[in-house]
PDB file of N, CA and C in Angstrom:
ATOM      1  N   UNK A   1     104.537  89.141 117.983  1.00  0.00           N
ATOM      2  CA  UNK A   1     103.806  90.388 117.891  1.00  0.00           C
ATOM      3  C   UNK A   1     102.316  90.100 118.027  1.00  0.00           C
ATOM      4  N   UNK A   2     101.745  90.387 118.673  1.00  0.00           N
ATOM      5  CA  UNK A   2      99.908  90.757 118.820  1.00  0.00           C
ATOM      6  C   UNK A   2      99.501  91.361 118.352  1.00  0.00           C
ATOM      7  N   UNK A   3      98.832  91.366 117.295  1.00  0.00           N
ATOM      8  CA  UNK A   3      98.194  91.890 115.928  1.00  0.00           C
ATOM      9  C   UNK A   3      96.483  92.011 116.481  1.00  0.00           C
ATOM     10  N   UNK A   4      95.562  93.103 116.398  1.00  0.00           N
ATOM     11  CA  UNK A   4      94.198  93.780 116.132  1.00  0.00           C
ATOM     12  C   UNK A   4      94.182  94.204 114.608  1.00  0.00           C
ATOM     13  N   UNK A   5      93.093  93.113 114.196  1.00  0.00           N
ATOM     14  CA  UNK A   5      93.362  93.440 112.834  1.00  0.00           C
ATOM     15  C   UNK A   5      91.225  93.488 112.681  1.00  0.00           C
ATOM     16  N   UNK A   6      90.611  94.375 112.287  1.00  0.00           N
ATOM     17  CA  UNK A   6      89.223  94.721 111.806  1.00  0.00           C
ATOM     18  C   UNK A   6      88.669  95.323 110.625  1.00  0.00           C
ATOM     19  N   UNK A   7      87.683  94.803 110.275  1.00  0.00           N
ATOM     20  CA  UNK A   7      87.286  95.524 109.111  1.00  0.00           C
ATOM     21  C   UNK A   7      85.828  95.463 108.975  1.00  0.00           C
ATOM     22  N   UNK A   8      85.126  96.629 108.582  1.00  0.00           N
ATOM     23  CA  UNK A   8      83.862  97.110 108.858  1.00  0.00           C
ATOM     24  C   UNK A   8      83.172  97.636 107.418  1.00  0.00           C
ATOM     25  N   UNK A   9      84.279  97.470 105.857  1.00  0.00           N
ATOM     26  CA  UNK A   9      84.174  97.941 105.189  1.00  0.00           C
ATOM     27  C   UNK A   9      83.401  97.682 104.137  1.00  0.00           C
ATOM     28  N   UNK A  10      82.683  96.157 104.361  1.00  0.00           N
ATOM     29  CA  UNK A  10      81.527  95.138 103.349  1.00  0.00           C
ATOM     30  C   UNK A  10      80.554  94.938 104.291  1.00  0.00           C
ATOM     31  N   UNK A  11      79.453  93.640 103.611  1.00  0.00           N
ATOM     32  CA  UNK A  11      78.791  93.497 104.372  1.00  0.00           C
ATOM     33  C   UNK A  11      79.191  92.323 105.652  1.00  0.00           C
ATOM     34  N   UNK A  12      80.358  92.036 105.574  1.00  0.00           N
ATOM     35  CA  UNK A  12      81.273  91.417 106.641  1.00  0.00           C
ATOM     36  C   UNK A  12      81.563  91.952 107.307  1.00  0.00           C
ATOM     37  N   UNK A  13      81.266  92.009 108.716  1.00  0.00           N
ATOM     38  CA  UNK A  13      81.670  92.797 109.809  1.00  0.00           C
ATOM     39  C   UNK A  13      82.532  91.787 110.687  1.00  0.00           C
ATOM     40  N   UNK A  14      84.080  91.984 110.825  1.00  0.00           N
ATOM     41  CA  UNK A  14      84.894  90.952 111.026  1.00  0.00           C
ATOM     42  C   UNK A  14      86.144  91.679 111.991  1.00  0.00           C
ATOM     43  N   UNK A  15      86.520  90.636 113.088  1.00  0.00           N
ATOM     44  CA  UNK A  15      87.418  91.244 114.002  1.00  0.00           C
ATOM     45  C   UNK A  15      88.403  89.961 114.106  1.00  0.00           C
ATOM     46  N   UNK A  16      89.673  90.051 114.455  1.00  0.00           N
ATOM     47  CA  UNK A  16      90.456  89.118 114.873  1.00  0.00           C
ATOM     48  C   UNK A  16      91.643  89.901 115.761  1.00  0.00           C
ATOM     49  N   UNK A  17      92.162  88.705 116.102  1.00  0.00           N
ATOM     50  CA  UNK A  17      93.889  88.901 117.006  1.00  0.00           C
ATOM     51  C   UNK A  17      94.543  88.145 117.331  1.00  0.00           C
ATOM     52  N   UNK A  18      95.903  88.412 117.557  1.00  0.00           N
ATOM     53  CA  UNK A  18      96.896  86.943 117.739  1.00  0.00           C
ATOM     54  C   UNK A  18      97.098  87.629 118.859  1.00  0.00           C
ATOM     55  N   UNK A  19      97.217  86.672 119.871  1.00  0.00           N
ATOM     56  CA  UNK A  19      97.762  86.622 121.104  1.00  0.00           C
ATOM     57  C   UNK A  19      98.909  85.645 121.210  1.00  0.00           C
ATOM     58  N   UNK A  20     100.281  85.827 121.186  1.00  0.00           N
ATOM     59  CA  UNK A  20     101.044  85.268 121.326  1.00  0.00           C
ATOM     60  C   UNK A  20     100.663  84.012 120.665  1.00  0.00           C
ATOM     61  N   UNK A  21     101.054  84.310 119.048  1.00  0.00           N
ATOM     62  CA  UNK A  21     100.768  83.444 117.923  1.00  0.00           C
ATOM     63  C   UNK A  21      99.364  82.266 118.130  1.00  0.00           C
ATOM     64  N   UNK A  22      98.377  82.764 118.976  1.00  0.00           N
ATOM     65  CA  UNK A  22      97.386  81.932 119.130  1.00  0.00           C
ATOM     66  C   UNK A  22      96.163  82.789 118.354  1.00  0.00           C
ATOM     67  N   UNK A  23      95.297  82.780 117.117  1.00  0.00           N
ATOM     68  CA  UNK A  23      94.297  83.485 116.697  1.00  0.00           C
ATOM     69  C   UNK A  23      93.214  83.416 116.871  1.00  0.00           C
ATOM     70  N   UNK A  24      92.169  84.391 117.256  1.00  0.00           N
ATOM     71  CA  UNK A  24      90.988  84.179 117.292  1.00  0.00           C
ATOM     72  C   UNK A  24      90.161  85.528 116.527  1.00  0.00           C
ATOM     73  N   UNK A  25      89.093  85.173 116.572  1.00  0.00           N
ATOM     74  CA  UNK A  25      88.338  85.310 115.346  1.00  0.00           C
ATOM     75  C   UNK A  25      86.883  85.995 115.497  1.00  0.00           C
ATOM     76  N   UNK A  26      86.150  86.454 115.119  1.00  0.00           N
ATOM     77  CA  UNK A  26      84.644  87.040 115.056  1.00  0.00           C
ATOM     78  C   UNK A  26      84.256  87.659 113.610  1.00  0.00           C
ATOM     79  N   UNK A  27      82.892  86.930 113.168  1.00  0.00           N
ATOM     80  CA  UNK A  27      82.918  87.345 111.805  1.00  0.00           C
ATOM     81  C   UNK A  27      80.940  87.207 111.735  1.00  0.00           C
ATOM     82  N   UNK A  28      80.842  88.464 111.460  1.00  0.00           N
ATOM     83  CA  UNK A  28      79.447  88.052 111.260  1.00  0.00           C
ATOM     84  C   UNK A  28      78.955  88.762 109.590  1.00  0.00           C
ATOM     85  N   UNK A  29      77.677  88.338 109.212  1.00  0.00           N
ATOM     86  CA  UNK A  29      77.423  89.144 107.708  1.00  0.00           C
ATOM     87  C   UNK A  29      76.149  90.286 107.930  1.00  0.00           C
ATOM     88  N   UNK A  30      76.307  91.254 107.638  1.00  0.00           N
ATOM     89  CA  UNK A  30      75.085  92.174 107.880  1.00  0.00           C
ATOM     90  C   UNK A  30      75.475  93.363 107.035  1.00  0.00           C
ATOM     91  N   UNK A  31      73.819  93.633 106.220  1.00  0.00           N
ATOM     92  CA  UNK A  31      74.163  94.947 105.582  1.00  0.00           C
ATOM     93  C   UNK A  31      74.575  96.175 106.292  1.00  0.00           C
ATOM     94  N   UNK A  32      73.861  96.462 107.854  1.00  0.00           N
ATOM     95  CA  UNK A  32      73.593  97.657 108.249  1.00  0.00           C
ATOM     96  C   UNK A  32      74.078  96.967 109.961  1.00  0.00           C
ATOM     97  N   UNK A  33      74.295  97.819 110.831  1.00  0.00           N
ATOM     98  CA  UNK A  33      74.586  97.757 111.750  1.00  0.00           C
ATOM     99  C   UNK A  33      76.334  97.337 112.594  1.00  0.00           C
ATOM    100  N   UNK A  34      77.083  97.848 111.685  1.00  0.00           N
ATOM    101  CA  UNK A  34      78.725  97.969 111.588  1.00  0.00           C
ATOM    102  C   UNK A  34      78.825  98.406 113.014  1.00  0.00           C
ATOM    103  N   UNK A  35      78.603  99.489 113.248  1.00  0.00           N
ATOM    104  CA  UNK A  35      78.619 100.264 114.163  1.00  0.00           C
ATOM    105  C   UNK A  35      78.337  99.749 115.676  1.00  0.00           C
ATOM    106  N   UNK A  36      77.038  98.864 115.584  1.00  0.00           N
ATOM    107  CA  UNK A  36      76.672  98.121 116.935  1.00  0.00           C
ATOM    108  C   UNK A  36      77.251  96.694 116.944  1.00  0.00           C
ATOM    109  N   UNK A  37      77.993  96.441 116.446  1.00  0.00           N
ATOM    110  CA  UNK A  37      78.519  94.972 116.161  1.00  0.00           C
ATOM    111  C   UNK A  37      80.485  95.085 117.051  1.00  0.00           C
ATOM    112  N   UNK A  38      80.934  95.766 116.095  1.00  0.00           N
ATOM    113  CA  UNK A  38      82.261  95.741 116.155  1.00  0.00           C
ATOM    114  C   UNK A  38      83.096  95.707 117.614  1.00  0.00           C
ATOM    115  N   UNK A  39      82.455  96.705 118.361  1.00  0.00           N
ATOM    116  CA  UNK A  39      82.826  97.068 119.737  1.00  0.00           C
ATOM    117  C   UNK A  39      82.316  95.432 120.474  1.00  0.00           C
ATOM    118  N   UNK A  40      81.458  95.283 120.310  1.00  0.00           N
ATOM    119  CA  UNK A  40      80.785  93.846 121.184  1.00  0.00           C
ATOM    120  C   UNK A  40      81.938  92.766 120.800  1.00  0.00           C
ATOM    121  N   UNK A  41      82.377  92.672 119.303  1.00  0.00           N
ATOM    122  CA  UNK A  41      83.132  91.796 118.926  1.00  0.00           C
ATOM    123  C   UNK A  41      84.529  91.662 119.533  1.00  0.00           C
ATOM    124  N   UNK A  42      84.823  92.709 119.501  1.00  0.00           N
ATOM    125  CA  UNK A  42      86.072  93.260 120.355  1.00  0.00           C
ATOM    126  C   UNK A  42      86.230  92.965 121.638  1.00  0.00           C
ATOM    127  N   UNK A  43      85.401  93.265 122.051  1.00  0.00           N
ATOM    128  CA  UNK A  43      85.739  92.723 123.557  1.00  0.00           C
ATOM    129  C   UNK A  43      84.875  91.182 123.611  1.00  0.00           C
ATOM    130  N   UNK A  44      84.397  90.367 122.830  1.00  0.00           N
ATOM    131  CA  UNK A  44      84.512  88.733 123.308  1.00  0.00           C
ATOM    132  C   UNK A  44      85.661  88.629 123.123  1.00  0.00           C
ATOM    133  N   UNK A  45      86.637  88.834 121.714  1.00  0.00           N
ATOM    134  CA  UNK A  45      87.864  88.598 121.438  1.00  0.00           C
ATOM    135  C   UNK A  45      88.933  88.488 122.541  1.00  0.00           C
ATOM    136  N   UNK A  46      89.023  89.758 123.179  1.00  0.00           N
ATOM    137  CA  UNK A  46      89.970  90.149 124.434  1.00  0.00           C
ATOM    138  C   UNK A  46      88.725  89.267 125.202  1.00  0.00           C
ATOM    139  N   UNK A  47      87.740  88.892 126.057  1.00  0.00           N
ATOM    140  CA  UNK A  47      87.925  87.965 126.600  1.00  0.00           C
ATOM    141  C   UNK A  47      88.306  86.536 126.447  1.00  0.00           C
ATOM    142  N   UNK A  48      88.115  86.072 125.487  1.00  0.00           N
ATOM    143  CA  UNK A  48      88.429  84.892 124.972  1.00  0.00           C
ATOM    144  C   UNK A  48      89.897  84.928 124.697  1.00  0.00           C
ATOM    145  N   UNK A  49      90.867  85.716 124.630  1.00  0.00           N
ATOM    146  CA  UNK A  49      91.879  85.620 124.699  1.00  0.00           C
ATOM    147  C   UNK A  49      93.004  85.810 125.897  1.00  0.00           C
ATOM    148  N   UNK A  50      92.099  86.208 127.263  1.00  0.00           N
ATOM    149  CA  UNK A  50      92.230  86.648 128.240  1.00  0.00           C
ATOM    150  C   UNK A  50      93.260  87.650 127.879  1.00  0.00           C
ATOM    151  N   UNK A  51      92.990  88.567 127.634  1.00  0.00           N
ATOM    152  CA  UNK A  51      93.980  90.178 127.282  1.00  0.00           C
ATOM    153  C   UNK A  51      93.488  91.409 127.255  1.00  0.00           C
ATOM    154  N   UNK A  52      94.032  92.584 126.602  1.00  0.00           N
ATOM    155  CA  UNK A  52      93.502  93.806 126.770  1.00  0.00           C
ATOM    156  C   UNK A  52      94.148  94.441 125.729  1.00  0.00           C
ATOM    157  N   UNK A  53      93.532  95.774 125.931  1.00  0.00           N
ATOM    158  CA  UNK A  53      94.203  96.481 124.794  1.00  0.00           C
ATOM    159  C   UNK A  53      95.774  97.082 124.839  1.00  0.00           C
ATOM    160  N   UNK A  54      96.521  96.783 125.865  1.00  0.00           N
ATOM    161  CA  UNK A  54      97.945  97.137 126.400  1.00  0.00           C
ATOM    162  C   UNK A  54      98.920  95.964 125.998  1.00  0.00           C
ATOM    163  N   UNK A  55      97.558  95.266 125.050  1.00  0.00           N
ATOM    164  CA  UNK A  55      98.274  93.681 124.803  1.00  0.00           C
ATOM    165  C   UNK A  55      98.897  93.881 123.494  1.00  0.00           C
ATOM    166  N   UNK A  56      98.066  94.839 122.764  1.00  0.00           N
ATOM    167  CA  UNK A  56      98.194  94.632 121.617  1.00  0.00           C
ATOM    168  C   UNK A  56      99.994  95.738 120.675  1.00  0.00           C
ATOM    169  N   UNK A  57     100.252  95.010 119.774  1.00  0.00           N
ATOM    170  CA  UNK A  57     101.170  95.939 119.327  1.00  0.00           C
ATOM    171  C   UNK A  57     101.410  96.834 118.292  1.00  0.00           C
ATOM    172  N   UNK A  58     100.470  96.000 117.368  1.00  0.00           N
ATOM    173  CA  UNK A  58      99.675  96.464 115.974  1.00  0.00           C
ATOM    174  C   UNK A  58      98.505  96.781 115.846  1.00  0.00           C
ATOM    175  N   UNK A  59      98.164  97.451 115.075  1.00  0.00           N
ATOM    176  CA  UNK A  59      96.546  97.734 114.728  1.00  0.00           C
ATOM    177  C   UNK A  59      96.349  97.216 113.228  1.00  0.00           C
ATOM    178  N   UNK A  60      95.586  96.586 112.681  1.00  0.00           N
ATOM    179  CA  UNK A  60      95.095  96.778 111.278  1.00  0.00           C
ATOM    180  C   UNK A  60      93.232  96.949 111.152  1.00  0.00           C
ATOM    181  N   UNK A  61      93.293  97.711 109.549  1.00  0.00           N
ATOM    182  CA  UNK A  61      91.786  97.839 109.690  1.00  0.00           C
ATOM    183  C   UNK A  61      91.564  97.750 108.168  1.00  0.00           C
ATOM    184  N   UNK A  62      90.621  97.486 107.850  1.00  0.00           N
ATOM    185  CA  UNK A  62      90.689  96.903 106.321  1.00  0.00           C
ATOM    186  C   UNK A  62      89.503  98.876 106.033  1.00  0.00           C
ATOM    187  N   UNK A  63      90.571  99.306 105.204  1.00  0.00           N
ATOM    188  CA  UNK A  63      90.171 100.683 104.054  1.00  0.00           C
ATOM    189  C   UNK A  63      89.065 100.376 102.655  1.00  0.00           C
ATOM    190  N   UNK A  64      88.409  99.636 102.487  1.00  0.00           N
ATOM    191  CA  UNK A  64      87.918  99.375 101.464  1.00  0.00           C
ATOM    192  C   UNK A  64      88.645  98.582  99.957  1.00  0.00           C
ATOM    193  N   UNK A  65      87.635  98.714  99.419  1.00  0.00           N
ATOM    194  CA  UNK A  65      86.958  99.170  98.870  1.00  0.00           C
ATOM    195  C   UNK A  65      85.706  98.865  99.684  1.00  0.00           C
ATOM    196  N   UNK A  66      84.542  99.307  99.732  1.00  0.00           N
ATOM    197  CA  UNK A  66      83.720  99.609 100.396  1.00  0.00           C
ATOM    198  C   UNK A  66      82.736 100.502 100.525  1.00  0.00           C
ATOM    199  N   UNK A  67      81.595 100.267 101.166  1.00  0.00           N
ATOM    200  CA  UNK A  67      80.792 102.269 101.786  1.00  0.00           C
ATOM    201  C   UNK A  67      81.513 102.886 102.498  1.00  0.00           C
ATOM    202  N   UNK A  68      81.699 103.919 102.224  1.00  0.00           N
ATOM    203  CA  UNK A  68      82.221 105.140 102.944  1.00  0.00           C
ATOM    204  C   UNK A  68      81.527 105.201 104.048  1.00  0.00           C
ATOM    205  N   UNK A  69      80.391 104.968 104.531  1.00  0.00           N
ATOM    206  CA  UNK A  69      80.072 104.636 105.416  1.00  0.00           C
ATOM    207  C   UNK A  69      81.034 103.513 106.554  1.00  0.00           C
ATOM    208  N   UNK A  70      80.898 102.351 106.576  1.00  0.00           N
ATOM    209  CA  UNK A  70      81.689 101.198 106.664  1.00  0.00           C
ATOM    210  C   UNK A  70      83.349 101.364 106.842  1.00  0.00           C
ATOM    211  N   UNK A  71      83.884 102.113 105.823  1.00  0.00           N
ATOM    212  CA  UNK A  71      85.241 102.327 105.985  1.00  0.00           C
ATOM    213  C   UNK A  71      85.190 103.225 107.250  1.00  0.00           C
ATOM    214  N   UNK A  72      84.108 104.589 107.248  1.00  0.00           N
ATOM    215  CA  UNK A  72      84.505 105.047 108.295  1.00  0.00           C
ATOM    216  C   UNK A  72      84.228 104.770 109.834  1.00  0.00           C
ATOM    217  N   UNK A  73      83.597 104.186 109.751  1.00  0.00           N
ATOM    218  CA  UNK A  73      83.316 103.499 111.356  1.00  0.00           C
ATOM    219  C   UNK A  73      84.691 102.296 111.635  1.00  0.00           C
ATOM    220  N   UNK A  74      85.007 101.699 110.367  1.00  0.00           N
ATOM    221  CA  UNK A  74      86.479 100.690 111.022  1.00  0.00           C
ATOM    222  C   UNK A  74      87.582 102.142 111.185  1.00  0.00           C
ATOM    223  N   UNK A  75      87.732 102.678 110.360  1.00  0.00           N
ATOM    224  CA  UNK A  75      88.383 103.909 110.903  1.00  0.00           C
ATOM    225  C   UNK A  75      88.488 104.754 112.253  1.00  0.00           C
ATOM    226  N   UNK A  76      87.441 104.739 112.423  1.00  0.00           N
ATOM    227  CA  UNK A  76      86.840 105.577 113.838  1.00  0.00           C
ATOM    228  C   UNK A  76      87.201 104.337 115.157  1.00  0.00           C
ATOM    229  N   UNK A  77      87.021 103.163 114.668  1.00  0.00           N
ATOM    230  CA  UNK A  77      87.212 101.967 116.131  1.00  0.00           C
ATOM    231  C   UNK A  77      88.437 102.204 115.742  1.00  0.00           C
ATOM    232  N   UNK A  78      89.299 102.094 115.093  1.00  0.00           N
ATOM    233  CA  UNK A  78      90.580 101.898 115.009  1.00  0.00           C
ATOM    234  C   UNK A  78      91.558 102.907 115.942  1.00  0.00           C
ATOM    235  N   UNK A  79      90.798 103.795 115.286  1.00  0.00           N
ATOM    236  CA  UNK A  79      91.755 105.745 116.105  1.00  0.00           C
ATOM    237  C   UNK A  79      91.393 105.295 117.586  1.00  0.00           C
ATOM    238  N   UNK A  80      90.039 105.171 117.373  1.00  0.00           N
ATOM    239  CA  UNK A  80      89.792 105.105 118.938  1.00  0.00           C
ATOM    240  C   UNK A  80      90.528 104.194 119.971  1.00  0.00           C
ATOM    241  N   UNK A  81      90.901 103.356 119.636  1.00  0.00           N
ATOM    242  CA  UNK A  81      91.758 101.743 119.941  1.00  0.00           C
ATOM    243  C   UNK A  81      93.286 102.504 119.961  1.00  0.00           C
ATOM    244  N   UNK A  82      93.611 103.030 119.202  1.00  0.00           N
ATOM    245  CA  UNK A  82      95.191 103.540 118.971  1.00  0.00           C
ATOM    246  C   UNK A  82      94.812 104.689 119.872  1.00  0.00           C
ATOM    247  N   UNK A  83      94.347 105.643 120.339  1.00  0.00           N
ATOM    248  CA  UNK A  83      94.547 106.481 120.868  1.00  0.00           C
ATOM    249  C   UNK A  83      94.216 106.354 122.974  1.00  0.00           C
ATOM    250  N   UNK A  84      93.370 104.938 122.906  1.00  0.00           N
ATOM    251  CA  UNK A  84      93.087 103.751 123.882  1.00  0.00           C
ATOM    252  C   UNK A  84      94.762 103.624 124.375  1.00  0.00           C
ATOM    253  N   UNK A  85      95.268 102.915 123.449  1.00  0.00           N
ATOM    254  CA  UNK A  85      96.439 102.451 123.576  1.00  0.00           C
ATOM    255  C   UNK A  85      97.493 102.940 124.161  1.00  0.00           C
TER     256      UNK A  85
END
């Protein structure tokens, strides 16, 4: 299974995915800027994994605890990604 798993909900702004049990990773620390980070992260991931989003089979997104802020932007990439899909 190929797992998109993100979370936007601390000051860890963090993306991963398995590509045919191979994982890779993006993790950076920042109070503010969730929003301009995540999408960029996302796609080194899918290049570095040579894949796409038709790859994937799962979604995960980390809900907090957190800013409501934060939760809702991993929320919002997430829908957006599932509805991508």
């Amino acid at each position: 299974m190929n797992l998109l798993a993100l979370d936007t909900s601390t000051e860890s702004c963090s993306a991963a995915i398995t590509i045919n049990g191979v994982l890779y990773q993006q993790q950076q620390m920042t109070q503010r800027g969730h929003s301009t980070l995540i999408l960029g992260m996302l796609d080194q991931l899918f290049k570095q994994a040579d894949a796409s989003i038709a790859d994937i089979d799962a979604l995960a997104f980390g809900r907090g605890p957190g800013s409501f802020t934060g939760v809702r932007i991993g929320v919002g990439v997430a829908q957006g990604i599932a509805f991508a899909r």
